[in-house]
N, C-alpha and C. Protein backbone atom coordinates (compact mmCIF):
# COMPACT_ATOMS: atom_id res chain seq x y z
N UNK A 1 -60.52 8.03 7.20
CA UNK A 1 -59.84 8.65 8.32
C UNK A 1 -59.36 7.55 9.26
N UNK A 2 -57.97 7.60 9.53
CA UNK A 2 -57.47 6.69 10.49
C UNK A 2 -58.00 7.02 12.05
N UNK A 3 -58.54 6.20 12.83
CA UNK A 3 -58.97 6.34 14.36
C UNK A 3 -57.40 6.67 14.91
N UNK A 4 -57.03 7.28 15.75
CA UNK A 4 -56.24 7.80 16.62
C UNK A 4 -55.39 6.48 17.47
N UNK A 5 -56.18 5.18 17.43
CA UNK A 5 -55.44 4.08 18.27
C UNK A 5 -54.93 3.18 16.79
N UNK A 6 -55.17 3.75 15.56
CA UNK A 6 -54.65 2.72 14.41
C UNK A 6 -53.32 3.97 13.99
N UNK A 7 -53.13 5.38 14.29
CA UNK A 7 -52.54 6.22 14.25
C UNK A 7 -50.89 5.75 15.63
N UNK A 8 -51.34 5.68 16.48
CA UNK A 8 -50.70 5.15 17.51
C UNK A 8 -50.23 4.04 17.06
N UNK A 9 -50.63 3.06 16.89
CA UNK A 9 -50.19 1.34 16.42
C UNK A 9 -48.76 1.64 15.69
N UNK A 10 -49.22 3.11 14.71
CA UNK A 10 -48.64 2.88 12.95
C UNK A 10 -46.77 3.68 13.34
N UNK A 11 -47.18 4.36 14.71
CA UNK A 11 -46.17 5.12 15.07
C UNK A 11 -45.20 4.24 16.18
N UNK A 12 -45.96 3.36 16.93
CA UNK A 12 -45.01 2.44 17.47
C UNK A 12 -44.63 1.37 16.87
N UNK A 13 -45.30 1.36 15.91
CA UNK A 13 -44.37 0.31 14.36
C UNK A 13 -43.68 0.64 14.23
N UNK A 14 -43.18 1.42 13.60
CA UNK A 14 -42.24 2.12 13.18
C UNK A 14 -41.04 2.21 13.75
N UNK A 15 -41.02 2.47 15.45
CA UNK A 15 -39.95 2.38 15.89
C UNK A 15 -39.07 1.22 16.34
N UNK A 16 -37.54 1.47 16.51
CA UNK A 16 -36.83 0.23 16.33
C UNK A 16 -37.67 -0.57 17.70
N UNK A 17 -37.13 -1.57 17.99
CA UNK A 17 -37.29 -2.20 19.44
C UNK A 17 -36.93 -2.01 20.55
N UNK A 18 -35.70 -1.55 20.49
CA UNK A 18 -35.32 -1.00 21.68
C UNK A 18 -35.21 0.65 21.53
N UNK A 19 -36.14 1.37 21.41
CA UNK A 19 -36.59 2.35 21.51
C UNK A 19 -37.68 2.86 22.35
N UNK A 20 -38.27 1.54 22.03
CA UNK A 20 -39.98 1.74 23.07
C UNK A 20 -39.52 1.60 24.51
N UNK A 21 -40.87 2.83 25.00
CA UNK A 21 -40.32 2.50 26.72
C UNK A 21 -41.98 2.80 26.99
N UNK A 22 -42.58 2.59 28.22
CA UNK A 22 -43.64 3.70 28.59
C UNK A 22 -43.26 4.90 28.39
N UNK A 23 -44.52 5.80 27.77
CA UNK A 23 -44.80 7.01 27.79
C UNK A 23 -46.20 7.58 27.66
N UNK A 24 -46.52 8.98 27.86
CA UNK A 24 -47.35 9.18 28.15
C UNK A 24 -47.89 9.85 26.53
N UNK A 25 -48.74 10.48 26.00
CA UNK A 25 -49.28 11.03 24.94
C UNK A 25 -50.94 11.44 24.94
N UNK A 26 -50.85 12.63 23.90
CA UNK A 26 -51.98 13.34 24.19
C UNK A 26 -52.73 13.07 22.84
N UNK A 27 -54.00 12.90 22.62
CA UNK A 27 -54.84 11.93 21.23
C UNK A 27 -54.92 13.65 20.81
N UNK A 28 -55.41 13.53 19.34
CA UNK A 28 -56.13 14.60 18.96
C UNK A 28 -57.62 15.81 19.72
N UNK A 29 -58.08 14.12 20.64
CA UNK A 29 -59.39 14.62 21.05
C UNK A 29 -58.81 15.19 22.08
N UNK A 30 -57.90 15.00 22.64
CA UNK A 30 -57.72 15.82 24.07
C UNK A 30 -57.65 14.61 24.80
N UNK A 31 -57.66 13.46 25.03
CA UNK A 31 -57.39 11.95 26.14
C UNK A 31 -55.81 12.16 26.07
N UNK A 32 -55.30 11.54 27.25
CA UNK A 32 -54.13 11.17 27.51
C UNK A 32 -54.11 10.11 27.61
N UNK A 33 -53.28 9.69 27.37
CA UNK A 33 -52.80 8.26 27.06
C UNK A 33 -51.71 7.64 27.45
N UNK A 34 -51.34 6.17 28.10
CA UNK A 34 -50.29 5.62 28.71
C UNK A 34 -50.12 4.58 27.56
N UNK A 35 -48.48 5.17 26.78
CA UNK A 35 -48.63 4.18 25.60
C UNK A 35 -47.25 3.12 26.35
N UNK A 36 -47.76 1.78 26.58
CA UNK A 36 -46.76 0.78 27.27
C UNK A 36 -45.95 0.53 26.15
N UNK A 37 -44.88 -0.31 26.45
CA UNK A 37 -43.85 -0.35 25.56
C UNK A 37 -43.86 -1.96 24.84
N UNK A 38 -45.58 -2.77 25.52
CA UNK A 38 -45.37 -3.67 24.74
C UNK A 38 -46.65 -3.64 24.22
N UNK A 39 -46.70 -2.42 23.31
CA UNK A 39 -48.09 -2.04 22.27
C UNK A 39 -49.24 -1.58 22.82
N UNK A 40 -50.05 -2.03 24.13
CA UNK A 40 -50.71 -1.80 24.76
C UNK A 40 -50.55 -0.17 25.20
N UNK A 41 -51.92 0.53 25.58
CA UNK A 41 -52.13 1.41 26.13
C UNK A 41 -53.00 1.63 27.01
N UNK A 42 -53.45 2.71 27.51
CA UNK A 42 -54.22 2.58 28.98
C UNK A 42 -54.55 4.25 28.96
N UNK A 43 -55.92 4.31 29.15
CA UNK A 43 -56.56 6.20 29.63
C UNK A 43 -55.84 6.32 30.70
N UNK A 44 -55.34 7.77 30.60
CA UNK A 44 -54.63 8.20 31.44
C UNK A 44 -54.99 9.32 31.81
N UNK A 45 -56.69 9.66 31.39
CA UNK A 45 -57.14 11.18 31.35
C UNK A 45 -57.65 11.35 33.56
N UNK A 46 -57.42 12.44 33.38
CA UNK A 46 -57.68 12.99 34.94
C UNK A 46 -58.98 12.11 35.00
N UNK A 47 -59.18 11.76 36.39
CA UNK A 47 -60.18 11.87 37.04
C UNK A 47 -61.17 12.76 36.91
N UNK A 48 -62.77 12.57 37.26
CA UNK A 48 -63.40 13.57 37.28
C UNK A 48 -63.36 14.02 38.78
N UNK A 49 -63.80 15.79 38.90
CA UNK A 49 -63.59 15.96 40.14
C UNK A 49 -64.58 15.41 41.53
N UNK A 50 -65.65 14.89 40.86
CA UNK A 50 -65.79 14.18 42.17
C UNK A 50 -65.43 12.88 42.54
N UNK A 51 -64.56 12.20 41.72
CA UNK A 51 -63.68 10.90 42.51
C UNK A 51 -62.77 11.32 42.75
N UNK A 52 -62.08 12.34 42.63
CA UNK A 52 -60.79 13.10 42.50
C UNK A 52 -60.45 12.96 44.22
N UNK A 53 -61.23 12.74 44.85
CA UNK A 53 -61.51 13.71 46.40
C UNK A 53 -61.06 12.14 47.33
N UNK A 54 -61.60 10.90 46.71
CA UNK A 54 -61.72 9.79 47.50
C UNK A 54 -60.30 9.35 47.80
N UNK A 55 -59.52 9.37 47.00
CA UNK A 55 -58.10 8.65 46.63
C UNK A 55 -57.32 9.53 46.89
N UNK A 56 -57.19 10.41 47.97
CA UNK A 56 -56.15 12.13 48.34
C UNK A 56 -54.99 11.07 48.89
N UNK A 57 -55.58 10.29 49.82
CA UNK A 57 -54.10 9.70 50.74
C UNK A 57 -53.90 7.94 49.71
N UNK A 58 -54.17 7.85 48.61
CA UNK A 58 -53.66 6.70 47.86
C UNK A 58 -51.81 6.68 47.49
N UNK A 59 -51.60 8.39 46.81
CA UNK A 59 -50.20 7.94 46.92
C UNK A 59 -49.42 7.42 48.25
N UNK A 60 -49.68 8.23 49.02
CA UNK A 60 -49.06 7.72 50.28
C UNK A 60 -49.02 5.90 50.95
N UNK A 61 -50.33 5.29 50.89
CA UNK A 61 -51.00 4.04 50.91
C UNK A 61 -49.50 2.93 49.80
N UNK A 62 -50.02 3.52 48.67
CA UNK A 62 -49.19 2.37 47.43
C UNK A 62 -47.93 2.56 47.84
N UNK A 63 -47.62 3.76 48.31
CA UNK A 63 -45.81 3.67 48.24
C UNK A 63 -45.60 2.72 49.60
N UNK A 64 -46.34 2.83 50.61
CA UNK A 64 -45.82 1.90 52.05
C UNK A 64 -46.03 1.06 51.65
N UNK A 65 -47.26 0.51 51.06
CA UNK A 65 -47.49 -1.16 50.24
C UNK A 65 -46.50 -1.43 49.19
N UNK A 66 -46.42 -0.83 48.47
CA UNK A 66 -45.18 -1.62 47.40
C UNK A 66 -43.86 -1.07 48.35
N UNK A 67 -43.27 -0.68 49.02
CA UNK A 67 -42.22 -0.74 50.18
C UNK A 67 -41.92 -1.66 50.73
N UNK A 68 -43.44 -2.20 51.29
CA UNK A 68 -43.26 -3.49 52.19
C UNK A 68 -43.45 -4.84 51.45
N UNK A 69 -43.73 -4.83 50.26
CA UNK A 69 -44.09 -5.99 49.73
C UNK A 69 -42.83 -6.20 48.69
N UNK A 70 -41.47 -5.59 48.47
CA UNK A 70 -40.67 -4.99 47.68
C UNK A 70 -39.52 -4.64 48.16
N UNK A 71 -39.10 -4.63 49.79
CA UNK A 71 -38.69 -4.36 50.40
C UNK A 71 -36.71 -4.23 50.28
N UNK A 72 -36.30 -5.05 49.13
CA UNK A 72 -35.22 -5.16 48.89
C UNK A 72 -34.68 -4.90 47.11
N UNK A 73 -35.95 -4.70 46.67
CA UNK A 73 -36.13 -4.46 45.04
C UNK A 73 -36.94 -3.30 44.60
N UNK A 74 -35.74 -2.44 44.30
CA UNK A 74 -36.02 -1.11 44.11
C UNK A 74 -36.99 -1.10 42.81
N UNK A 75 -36.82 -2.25 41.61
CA UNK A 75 -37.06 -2.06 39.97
C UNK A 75 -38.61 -2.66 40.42
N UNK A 76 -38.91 -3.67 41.46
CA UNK A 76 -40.26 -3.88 42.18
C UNK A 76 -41.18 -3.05 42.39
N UNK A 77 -40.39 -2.34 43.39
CA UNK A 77 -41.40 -0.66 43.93
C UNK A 77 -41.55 -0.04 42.90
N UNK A 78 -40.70 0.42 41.96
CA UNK A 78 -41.22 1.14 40.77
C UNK A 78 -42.36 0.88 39.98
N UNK A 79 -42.43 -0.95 40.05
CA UNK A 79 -43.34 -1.13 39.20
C UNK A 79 -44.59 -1.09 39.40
N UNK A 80 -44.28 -1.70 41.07
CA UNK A 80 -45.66 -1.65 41.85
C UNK A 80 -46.14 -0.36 41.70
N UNK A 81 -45.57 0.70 42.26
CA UNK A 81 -46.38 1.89 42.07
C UNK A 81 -46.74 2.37 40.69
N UNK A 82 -46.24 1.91 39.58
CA UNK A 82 -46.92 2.46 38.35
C UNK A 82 -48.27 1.56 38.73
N UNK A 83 -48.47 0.52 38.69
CA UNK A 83 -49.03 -0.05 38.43
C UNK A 83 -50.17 0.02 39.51
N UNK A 84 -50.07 0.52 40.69
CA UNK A 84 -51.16 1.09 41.41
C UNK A 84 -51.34 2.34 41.10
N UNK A 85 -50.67 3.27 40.76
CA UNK A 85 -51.21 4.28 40.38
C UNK A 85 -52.29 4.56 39.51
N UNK A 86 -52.31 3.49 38.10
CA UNK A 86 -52.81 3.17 36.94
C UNK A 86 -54.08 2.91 37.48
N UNK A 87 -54.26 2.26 38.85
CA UNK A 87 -55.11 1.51 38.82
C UNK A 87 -56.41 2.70 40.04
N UNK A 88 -55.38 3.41 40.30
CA UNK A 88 -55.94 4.68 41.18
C UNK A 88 -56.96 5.10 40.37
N UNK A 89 -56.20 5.93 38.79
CA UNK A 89 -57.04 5.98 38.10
C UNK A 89 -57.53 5.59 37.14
N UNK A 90 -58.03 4.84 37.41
CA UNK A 90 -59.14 3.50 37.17
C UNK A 90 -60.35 3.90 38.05
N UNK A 91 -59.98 3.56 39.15
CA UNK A 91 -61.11 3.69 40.30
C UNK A 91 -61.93 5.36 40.56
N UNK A 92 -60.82 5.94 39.81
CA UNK A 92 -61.44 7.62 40.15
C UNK A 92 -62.30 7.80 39.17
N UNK A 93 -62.04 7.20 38.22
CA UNK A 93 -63.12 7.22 37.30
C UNK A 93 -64.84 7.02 37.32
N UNK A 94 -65.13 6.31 38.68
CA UNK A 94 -65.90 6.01 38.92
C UNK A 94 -66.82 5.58 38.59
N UNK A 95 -68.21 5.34 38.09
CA UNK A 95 -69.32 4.63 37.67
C UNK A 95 -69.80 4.80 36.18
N UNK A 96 -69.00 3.30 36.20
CA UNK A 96 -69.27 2.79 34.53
C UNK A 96 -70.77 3.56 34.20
N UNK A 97 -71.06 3.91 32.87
CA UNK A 97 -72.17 4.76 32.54
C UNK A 97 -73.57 3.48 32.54
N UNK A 98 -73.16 2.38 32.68
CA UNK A 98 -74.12 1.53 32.23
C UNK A 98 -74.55 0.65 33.26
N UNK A 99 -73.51 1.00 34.24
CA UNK A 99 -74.44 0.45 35.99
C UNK A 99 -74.71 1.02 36.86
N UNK A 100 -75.73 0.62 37.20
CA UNK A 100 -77.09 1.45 37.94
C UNK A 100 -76.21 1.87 39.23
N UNK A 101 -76.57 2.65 39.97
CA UNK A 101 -75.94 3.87 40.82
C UNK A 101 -76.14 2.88 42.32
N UNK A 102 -76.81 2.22 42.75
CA UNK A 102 -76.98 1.33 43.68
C UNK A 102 -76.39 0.34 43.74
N UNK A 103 -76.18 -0.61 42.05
CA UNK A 103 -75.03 -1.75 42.16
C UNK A 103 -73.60 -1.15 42.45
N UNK A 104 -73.04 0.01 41.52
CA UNK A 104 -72.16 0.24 41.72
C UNK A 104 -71.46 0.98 43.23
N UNK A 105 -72.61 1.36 44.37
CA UNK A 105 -72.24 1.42 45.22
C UNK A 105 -72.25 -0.18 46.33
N UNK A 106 -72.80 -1.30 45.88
CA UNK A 106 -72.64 -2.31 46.47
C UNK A 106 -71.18 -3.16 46.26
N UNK A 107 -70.60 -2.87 44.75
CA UNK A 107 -69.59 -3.20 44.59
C UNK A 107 -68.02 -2.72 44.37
N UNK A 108 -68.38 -0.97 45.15
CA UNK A 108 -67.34 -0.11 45.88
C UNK A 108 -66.99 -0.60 46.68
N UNK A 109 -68.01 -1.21 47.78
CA UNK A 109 -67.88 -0.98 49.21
C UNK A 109 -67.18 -2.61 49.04
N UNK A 110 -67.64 -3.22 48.32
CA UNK A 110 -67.22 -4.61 48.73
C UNK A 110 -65.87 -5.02 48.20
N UNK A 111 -65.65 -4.41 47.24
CA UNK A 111 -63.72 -4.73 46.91
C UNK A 111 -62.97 -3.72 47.81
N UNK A 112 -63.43 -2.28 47.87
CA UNK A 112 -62.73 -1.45 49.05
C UNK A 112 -62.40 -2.49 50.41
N UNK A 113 -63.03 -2.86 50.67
CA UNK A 113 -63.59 -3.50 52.45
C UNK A 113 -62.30 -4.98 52.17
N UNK A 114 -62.59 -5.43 50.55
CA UNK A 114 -61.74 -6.55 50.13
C UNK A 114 -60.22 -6.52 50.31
N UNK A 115 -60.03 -5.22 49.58
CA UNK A 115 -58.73 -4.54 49.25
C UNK A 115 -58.33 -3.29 49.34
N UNK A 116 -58.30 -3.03 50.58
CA UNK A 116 -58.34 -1.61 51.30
C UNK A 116 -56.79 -0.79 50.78
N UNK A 117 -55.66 -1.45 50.53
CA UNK A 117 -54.07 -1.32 50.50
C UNK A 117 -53.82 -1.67 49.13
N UNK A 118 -54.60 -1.93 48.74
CA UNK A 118 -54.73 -2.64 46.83
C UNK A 118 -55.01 -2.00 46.09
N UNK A 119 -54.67 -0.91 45.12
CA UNK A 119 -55.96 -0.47 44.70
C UNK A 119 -55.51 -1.33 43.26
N UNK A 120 -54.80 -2.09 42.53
CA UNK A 120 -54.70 -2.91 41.34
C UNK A 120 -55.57 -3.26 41.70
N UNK A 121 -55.80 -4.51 42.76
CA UNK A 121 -56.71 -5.47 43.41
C UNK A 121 -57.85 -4.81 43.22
N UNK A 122 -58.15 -4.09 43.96
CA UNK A 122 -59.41 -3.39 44.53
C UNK A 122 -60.05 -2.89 42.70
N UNK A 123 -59.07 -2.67 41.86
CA UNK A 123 -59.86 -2.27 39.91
C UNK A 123 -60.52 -3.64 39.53
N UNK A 124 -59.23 -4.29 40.22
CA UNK A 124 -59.41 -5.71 39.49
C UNK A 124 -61.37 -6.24 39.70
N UNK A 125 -61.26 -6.14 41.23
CA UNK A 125 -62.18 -6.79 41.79
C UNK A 125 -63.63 -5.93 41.21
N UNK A 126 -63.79 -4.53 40.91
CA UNK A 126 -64.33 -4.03 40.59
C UNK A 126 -64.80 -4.25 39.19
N UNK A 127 -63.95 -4.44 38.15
CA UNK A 127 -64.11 -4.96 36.88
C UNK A 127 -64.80 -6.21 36.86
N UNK A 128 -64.49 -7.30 37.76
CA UNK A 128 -65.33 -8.21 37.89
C UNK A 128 -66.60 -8.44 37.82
N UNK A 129 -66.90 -7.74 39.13
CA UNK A 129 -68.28 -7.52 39.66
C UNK A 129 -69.49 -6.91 38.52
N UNK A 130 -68.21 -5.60 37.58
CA UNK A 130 -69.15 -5.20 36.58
C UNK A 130 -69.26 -6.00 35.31
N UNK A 131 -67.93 -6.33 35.29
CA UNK A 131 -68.93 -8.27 34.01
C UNK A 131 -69.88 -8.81 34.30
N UNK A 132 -70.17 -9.31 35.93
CA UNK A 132 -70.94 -10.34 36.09
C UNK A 132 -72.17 -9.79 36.00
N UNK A 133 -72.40 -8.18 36.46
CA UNK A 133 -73.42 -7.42 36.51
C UNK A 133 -73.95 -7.80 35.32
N UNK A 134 -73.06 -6.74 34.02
CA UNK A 134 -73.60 -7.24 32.11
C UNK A 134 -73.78 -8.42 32.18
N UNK A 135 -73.37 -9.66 32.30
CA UNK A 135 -73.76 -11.35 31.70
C UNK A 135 -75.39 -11.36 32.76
N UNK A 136 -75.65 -10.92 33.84
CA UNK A 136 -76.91 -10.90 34.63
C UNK A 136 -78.22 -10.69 33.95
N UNK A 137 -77.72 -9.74 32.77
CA UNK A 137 -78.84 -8.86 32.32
C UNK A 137 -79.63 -9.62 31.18
């Protein structure tokens, strides 16, 4: 049985090159999926509903930040906001299954507080923290 991401691979093979763009797609299991246009993909499944609640005023946040940081480049802002959005949910996702409920609130507060207007930044910084956590152990 082919896994669903060697299923994906075999279908963006296939197509010419300038065909691929981002899009979105739904797996067999029910995940959504952000299939990028340079092979890469990214979960794109909802949030659960209790991070759902933290990030209400994020669209609003990314669009004034990539506005002002973008300010004359429309193909900029576009990207910026995919690319914070992505990273929205990221963060709604909330607590990796494998760190303890106390680290992961020490290293909310400290990329939030880092990167309040960020939220790429603010995944980024979060992903960090939870490597260094695993290599600790």
């Amino acid at each position: 049985m082919i896994s669903i991401f060697a299923r994906i691979l075999l279908v963006l093979a296939a197509l010419p090159a300038g065909v691929l763009a981002d899009e979105y797609a739904t797996t067999s299991s029910g995940r959504r999926v952000l299939l990028r246009d340079n092979g890469t993909w990214v979960d794109a499944s909802p949030a659960p509903k209790s991070e759902q609640g933290a990030f209400l005023d994020a669209e609003q946040i990314l669009k004034e930040e990539c506005m002002s940081q973008w300010p004359t480049d429309f193909s900029m802002q576009a990207y910026c906001q995919r690319q914070q959005r992505e990273a929205v949910q990221t963060l709604a996702r909330g607590k990796p299954q494998d760190i303890p409920e106390n680290q992961f609130a020490i290293v909310r507060n400290k990329c939030s507080n880092e990167w309040p207007r960020d939220f790429s930044m603010r995944a980024y910084c979060e992903r960090q923290q939870f490597e260094a956590i695993r290599d600790l152990r």
